[in-house]
C-alpha atoms as a PDB file:
ATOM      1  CA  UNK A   1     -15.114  35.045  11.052  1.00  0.00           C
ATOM      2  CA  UNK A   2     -11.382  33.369  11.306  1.00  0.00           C
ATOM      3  CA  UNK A   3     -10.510  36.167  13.522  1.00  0.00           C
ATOM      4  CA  UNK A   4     -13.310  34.851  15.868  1.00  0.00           C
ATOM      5  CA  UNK A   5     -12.126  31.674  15.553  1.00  0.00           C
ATOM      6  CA  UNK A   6      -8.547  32.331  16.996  1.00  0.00           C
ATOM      7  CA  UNK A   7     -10.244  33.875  20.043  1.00  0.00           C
ATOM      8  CA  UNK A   8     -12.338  30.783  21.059  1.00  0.00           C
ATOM      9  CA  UNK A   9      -9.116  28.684  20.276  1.00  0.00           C
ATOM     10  CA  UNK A  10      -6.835  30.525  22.184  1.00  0.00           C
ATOM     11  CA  UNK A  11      -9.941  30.809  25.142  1.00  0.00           C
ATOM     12  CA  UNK A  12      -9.297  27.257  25.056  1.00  0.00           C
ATOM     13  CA  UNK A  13      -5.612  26.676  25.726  1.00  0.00           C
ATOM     14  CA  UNK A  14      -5.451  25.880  29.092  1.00  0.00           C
ATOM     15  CA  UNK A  15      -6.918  22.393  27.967  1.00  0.00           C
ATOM     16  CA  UNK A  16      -5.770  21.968  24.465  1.00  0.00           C
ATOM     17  CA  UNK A  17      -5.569  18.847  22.755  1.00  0.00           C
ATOM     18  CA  UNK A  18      -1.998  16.330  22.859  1.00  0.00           C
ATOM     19  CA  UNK A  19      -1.539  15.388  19.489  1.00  0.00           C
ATOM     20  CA  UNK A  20       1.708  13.316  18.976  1.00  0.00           C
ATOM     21  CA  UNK A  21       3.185  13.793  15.957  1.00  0.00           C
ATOM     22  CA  UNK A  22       5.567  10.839  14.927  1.00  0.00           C
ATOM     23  CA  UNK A  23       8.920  11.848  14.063  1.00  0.00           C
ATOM     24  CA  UNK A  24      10.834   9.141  11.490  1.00  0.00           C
ATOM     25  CA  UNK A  25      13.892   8.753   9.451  1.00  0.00           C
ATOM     26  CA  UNK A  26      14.142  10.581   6.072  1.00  0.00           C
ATOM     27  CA  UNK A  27      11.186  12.859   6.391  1.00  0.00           C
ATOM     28  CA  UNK A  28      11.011  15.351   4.830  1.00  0.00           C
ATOM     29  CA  UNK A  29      11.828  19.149   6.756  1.00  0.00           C
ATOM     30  CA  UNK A  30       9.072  20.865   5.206  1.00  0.00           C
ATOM     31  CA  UNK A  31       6.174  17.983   6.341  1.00  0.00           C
ATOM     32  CA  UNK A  32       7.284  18.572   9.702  1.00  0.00           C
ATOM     33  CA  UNK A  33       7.453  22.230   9.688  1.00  0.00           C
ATOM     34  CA  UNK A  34       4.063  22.425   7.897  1.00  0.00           C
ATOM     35  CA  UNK A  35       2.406  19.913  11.063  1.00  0.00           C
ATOM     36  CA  UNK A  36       4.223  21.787  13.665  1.00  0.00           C
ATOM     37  CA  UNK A  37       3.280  25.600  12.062  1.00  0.00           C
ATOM     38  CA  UNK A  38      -0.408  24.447  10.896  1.00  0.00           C
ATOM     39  CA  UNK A  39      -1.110  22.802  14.873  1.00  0.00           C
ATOM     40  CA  UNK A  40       0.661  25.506  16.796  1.00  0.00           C
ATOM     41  CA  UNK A  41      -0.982  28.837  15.325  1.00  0.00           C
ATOM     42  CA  UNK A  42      -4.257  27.029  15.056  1.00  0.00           C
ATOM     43  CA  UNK A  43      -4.273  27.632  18.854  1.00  0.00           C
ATOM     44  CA  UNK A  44      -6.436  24.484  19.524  1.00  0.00           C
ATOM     45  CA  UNK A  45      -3.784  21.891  20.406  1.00  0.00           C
ATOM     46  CA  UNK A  46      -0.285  21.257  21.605  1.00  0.00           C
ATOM     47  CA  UNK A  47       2.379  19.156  19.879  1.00  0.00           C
ATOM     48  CA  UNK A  48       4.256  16.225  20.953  1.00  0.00           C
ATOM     49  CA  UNK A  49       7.181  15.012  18.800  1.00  0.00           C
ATOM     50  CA  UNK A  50       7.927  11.008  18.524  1.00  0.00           C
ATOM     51  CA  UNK A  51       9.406   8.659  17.491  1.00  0.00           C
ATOM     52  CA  UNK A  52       9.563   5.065  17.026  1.00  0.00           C
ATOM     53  CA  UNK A  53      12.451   4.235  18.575  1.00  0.00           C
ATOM     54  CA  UNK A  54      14.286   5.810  21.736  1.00  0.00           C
ATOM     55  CA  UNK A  55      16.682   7.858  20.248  1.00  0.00           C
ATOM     56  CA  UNK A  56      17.098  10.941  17.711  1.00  0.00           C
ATOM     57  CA  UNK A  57      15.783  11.403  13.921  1.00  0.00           C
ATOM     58  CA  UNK A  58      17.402  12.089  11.049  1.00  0.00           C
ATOM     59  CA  UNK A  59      15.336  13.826   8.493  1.00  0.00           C
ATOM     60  CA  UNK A  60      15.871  14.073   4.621  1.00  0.00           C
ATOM     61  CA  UNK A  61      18.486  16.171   4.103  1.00  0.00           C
ATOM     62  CA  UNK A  62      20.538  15.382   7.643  1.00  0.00           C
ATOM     63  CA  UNK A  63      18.871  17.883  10.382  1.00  0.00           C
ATOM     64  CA  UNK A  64      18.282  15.982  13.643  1.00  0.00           C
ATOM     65  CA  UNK A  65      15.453  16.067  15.547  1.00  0.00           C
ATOM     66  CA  UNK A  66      15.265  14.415  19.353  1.00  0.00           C
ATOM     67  CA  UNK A  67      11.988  13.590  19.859  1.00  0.00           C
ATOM     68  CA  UNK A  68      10.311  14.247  23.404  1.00  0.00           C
ATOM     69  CA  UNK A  69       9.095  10.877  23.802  1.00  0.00           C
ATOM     70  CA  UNK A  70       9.061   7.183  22.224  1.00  0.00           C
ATOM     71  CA  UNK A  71       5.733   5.995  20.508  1.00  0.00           C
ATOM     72  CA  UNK A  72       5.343   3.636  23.213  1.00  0.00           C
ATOM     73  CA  UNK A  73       5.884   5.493  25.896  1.00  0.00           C
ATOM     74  CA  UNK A  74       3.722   8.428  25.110  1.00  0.00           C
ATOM     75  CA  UNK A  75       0.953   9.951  26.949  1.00  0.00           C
ATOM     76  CA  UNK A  76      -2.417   9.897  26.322  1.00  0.00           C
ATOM     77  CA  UNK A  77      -2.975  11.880  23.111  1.00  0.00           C
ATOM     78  CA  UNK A  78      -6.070  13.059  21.135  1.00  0.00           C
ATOM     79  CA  UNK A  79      -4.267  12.509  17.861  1.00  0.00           C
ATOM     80  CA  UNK A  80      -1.408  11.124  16.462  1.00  0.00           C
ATOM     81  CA  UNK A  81      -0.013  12.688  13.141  1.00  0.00           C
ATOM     82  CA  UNK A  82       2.420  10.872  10.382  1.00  0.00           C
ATOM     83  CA  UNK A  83       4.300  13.583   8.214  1.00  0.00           C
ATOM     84  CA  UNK A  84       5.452  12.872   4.853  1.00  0.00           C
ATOM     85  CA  UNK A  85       5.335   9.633   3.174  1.00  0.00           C
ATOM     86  CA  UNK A  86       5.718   7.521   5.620  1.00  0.00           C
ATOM     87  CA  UNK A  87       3.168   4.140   6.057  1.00  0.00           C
ATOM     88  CA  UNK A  88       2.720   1.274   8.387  1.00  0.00           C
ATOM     89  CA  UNK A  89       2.641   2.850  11.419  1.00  0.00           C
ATOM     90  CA  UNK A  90       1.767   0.683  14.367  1.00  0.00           C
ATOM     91  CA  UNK A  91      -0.470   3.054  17.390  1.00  0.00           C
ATOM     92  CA  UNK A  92       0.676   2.197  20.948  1.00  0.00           C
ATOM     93  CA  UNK A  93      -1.760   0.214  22.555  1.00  0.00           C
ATOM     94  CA  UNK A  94      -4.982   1.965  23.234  1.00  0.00           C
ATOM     95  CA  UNK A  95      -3.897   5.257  21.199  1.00  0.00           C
ATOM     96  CA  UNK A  96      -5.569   6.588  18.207  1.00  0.00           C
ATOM     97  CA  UNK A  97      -4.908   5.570  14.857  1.00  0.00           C
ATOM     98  CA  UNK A  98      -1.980   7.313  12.421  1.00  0.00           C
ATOM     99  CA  UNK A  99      -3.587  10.361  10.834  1.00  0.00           C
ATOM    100  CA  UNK A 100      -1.389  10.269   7.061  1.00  0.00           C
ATOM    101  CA  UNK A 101      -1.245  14.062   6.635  1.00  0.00           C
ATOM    102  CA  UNK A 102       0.589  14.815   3.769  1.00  0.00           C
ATOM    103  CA  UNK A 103      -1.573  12.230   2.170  1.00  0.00           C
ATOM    104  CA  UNK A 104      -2.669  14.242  -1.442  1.00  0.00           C
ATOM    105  CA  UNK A 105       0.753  15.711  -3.605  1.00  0.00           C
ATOM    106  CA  UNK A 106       1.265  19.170  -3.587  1.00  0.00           C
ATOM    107  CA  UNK A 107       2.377  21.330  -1.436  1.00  0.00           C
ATOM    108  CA  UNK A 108       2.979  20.128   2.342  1.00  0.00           C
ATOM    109  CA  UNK A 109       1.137  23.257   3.927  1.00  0.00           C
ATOM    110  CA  UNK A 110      -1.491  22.612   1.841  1.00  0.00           C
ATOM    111  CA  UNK A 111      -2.095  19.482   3.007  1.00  0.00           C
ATOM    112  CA  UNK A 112      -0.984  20.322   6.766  1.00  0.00           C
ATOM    113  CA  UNK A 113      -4.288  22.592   6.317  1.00  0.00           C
ATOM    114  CA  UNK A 114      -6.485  20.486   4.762  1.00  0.00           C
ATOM    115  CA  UNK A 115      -6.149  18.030   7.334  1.00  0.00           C
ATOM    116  CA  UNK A 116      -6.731  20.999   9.963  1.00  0.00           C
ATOM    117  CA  UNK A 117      -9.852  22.314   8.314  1.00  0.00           C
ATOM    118  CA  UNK A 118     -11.437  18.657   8.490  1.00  0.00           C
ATOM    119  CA  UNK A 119     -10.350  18.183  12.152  1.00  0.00           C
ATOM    120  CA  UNK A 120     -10.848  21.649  13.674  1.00  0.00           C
ATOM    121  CA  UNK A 121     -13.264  23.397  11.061  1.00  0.00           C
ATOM    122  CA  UNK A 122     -12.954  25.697   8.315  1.00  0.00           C
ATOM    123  CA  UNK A 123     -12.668  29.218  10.559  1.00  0.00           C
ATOM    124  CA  UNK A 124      -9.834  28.002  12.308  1.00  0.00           C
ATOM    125  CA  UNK A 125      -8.324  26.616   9.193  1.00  0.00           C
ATOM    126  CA  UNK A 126      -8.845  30.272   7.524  1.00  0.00           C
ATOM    127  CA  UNK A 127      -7.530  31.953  10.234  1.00  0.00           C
ATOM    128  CA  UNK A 128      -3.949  29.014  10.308  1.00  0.00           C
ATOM    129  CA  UNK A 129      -4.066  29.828   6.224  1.00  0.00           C
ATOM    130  CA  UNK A 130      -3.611  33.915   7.246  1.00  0.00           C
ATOM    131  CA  UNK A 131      -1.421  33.953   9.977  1.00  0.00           C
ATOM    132  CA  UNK A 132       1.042  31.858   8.294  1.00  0.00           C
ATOM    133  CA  UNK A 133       0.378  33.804   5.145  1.00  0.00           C
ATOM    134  CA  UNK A 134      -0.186  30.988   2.385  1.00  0.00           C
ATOM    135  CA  UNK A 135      -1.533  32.279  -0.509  1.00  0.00           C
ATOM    136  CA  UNK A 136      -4.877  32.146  -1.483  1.00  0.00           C
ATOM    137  CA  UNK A 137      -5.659  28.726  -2.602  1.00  0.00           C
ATOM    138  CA  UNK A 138      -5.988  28.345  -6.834  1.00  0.00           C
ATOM    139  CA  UNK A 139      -9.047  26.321  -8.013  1.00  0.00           C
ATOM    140  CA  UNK A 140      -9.465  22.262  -6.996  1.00  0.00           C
ATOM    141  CA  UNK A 141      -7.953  19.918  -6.924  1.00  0.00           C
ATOM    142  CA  UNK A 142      -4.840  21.834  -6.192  1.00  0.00           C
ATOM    143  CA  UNK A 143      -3.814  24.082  -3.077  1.00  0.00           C
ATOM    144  CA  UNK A 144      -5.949  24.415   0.012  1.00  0.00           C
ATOM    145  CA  UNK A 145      -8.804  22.515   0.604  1.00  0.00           C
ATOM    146  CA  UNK A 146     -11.244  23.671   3.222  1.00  0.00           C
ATOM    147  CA  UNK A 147     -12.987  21.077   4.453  1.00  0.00           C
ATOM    148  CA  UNK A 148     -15.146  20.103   7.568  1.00  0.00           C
ATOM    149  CA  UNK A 149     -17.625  22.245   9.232  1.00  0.00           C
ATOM    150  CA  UNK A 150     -17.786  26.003   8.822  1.00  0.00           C
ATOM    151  CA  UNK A 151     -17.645  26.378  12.681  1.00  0.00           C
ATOM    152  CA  UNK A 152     -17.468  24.578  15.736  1.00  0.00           C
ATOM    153  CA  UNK A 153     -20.022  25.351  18.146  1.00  0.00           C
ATOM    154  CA  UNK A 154     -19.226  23.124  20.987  1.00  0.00           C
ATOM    155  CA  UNK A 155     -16.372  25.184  21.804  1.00  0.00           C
ATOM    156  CA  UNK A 156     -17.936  28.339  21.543  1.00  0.00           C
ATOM    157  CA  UNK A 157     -21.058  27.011  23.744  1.00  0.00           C
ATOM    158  CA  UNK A 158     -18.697  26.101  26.599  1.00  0.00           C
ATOM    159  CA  UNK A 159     -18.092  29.351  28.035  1.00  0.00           C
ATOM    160  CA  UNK A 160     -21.718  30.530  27.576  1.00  0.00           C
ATOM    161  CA  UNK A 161     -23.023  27.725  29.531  1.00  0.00           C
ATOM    162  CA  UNK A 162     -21.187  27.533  32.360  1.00  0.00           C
END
Protein backbone atom coordinates (compact mmCIF):
# COMPACT_ATOMS: atom_id res chain seq x y z
CA UNK A 1 0.00 0.00 0.00
CA UNK A 2 2.93 2.84 0.39
CA UNK A 3 3.87 2.04 -3.07
CA UNK A 4 0.29 3.17 -4.04
CA UNK A 5 0.62 5.97 -2.13
CA UNK A 6 3.70 7.49 -4.00
CA UNK A 7 1.70 7.12 -7.23
CA UNK A 8 -1.34 9.27 -6.19
CA UNK A 9 1.29 11.75 -4.66
CA UNK A 10 3.36 12.08 -7.46
CA UNK A 11 -0.24 12.13 -9.79
CA UNK A 12 -0.57 15.14 -7.82
CA UNK A 13 2.49 17.30 -8.38
CA UNK A 14 1.50 19.63 -10.74
CA UNK A 15 -0.48 21.28 -7.75
CA UNK A 16 1.43 20.35 -4.72
CA UNK A 17 1.25 22.05 -1.59
CA UNK A 18 3.85 25.43 -0.60
CA UNK A 19 4.95 24.70 2.67
CA UNK A 20 7.53 27.30 3.96
CA UNK A 21 9.85 26.01 6.07
CA UNK A 22 11.55 28.73 8.35
CA UNK A 23 15.15 28.77 8.21
CA UNK A 24 16.90 30.37 11.67
CA UNK A 25 20.19 30.83 13.31
CA UNK A 26 21.84 27.84 15.08
CA UNK A 27 19.63 25.09 13.82
CA UNK A 28 20.56 22.30 13.75
CA UNK A 29 21.80 20.54 9.98
CA UNK A 30 20.15 17.40 10.56
CA UNK A 31 16.39 19.14 11.47
CA UNK A 32 16.64 20.73 8.26
CA UNK A 33 17.78 17.90 6.23
CA UNK A 34 15.20 15.60 7.91
CA UNK A 35 12.12 18.51 6.81
CA UNK A 36 13.58 18.97 3.46
CA UNK A 37 14.18 14.83 2.77
CA UNK A 38 10.78 13.79 4.70
CA UNK A 39 8.60 16.76 2.37
CA UNK A 40 10.43 16.23 -0.87
CA UNK A 41 10.21 12.27 -1.35
CA UNK A 42 6.77 12.34 0.16
CA UNK A 43 5.87 13.70 -3.32
CA UNK A 44 2.85 15.71 -1.95
CA UNK A 45 4.36 19.18 -1.48
CA UNK A 46 7.09 21.57 -2.43
CA UNK A 47 9.46 23.38 -0.07
CA UNK A 48 10.12 26.92 0.49
CA UNK A 49 13.09 27.93 2.69
CA UNK A 50 12.78 31.23 5.06
CA UNK A 51 13.80 33.14 7.09
CA UNK A 52 13.11 35.81 9.45
CA UNK A 53 15.13 38.30 8.37
CA UNK A 54 16.37 39.28 4.72
CA UNK A 55 19.54 37.83 4.61
CA UNK A 56 21.45 34.32 4.97
CA UNK A 57 21.41 31.62 7.97
CA UNK A 58 23.88 30.29 9.84
CA UNK A 59 23.14 26.90 11.18
CA UNK A 60 24.77 25.02 14.20
CA UNK A 61 27.89 24.09 13.25
CA UNK A 62 28.59 27.20 10.57
CA UNK A 63 26.97 25.94 7.06
CA UNK A 64 25.02 28.81 5.46
CA UNK A 65 21.90 28.61 4.08
CA UNK A 66 20.24 31.69 1.85
CA UNK A 67 16.85 31.36 2.18
CA UNK A 68 14.50 31.94 -0.98
CA UNK A 69 12.37 34.34 0.66
CA UNK A 70 11.78 36.48 4.01
CA UNK A 71 8.87 35.34 6.38
CA UNK A 72 7.13 38.37 5.47
CA UNK A 73 7.39 38.41 2.18
CA UNK A 74 6.39 34.90 1.40
CA UNK A 75 3.74 33.56 -0.73
CA UNK A 76 0.78 32.03 0.12
CA UNK A 77 1.68 28.70 1.73
CA UNK A 78 -0.31 25.65 2.99
CA UNK A 79 2.11 25.16 5.85
CA UNK A 80 4.76 26.65 7.53
CA UNK A 81 7.38 24.32 9.29
CA UNK A 82 9.90 25.32 12.37
CA UNK A 83 12.96 22.83 12.51
CA UNK A 84 14.76 22.19 15.59
CA UNK A 85 14.25 23.88 18.78
CA UNK A 86 13.36 26.88 17.88
CA UNK A 87 9.99 28.81 19.61
CA UNK A 88 8.16 32.04 19.30
CA UNK A 89 7.67 32.24 15.92
CA UNK A 90 5.48 35.06 14.75
CA UNK A 91 3.21 33.82 11.13
CA UNK A 92 3.06 36.66 8.55
CA UNK A 93 -0.16 38.09 8.53
CA UNK A 94 -2.86 35.83 7.28
CA UNK A 95 -0.41 32.65 7.06
CA UNK A 96 -0.78 29.52 8.95
CA UNK A 97 0.49 28.94 12.23
CA UNK A 98 4.33 27.48 13.03
CA UNK A 99 4.10 23.70 12.80
CA UNK A 100 7.14 22.76 15.79
CA UNK A 101 8.41 19.61 14.04
CA UNK A 102 11.09 18.30 15.84
CA UNK A 103 8.84 18.76 18.78
CA UNK A 104 9.37 15.00 20.76
CA UNK A 105 13.52 14.07 21.44
CA UNK A 106 14.91 11.54 19.47
CA UNK A 107 15.92 11.30 16.40
CA UNK A 108 15.11 14.31 13.88
CA UNK A 109 13.81 11.92 11.00
CA UNK A 110 11.79 10.43 13.31
CA UNK A 111 10.07 13.24 14.13
CA UNK A 112 10.29 14.83 10.45
CA UNK A 113 7.97 11.58 9.86
CA UNK A 114 5.80 11.66 12.50
CA UNK A 115 4.75 14.98 11.69
CA UNK A 116 4.28 13.70 7.93
CA UNK A 117 2.21 10.69 8.84
CA UNK A 118 -0.28 13.07 10.85
CA UNK A 119 -0.42 15.63 7.98
CA UNK A 120 -0.37 13.45 4.85
CA UNK A 121 -1.41 9.89 6.26
CA UNK A 122 0.25 6.86 7.24
CA UNK A 123 0.83 5.28 3.41
CA UNK A 124 2.64 8.15 2.39
CA UNK A 125 4.52 8.29 5.60
CA UNK A 126 5.48 4.40 5.01
CA UNK A 127 6.40 4.88 1.72
CA UNK A 128 8.90 8.58 2.97
CA UNK A 129 10.13 5.90 5.92
CA UNK A 130 11.37 3.34 2.77
CA UNK A 131 12.65 5.46 0.30
CA UNK A 132 14.82 7.22 2.63
CA UNK A 133 15.60 3.90 4.23
CA UNK A 134 15.09 4.57 8.12
CA UNK A 135 14.99 1.64 9.92
CA UNK A 136 12.13 0.02 11.10
CA UNK A 137 10.80 1.88 13.98
CA UNK A 138 11.56 0.00 17.73
CA UNK A 139 8.52 -0.12 20.09
CA UNK A 140 6.77 3.43 21.53
CA UNK A 141 7.52 5.88 22.63
CA UNK A 142 10.70 5.89 20.69
CA UNK A 143 11.39 6.01 16.78
CA UNK A 144 8.66 6.45 14.22
CA UNK A 145 5.35 7.17 15.03
CA UNK A 146 2.69 6.62 12.43
CA UNK A 147 0.04 8.61 13.00
CA UNK A 148 -3.07 10.09 11.14
CA UNK A 149 -5.24 8.28 8.80
CA UNK A 150 -4.27 5.05 7.08
CA UNK A 151 -5.11 6.69 3.66
CA UNK A 152 -6.27 9.66 2.10
CA UNK A 153 -9.08 9.27 -0.10
CA UNK A 154 -9.73 12.71 -1.29
CA UNK A 155 -6.76 12.55 -3.36
CA UNK A 156 -7.29 9.34 -4.75
CA UNK A 157 -11.14 10.29 -5.57
CA UNK A 158 -9.99 13.28 -7.64
CA UNK A 159 -8.96 11.64 -10.68
CA UNK A 160 -11.86 9.13 -10.63
CA UNK A 161 -14.36 11.81 -10.59
CA UNK A 162 -13.49 14.02 -12.99
Amino acid sequence: MPDAAAIVNAAFRWNPDEIGVLLADGAGEIELASIFDTQGQSLSSRTLSLSAGRGPVRSRHGLTFPPRASLAAAPDLARLLVPGAARGVTPPPGGPAPEYVHDRPGFPYDSAVSALSRRTGVATARWTAKVLELPPPPPPPDGVRFEGRAWLWLPTAVPVVC
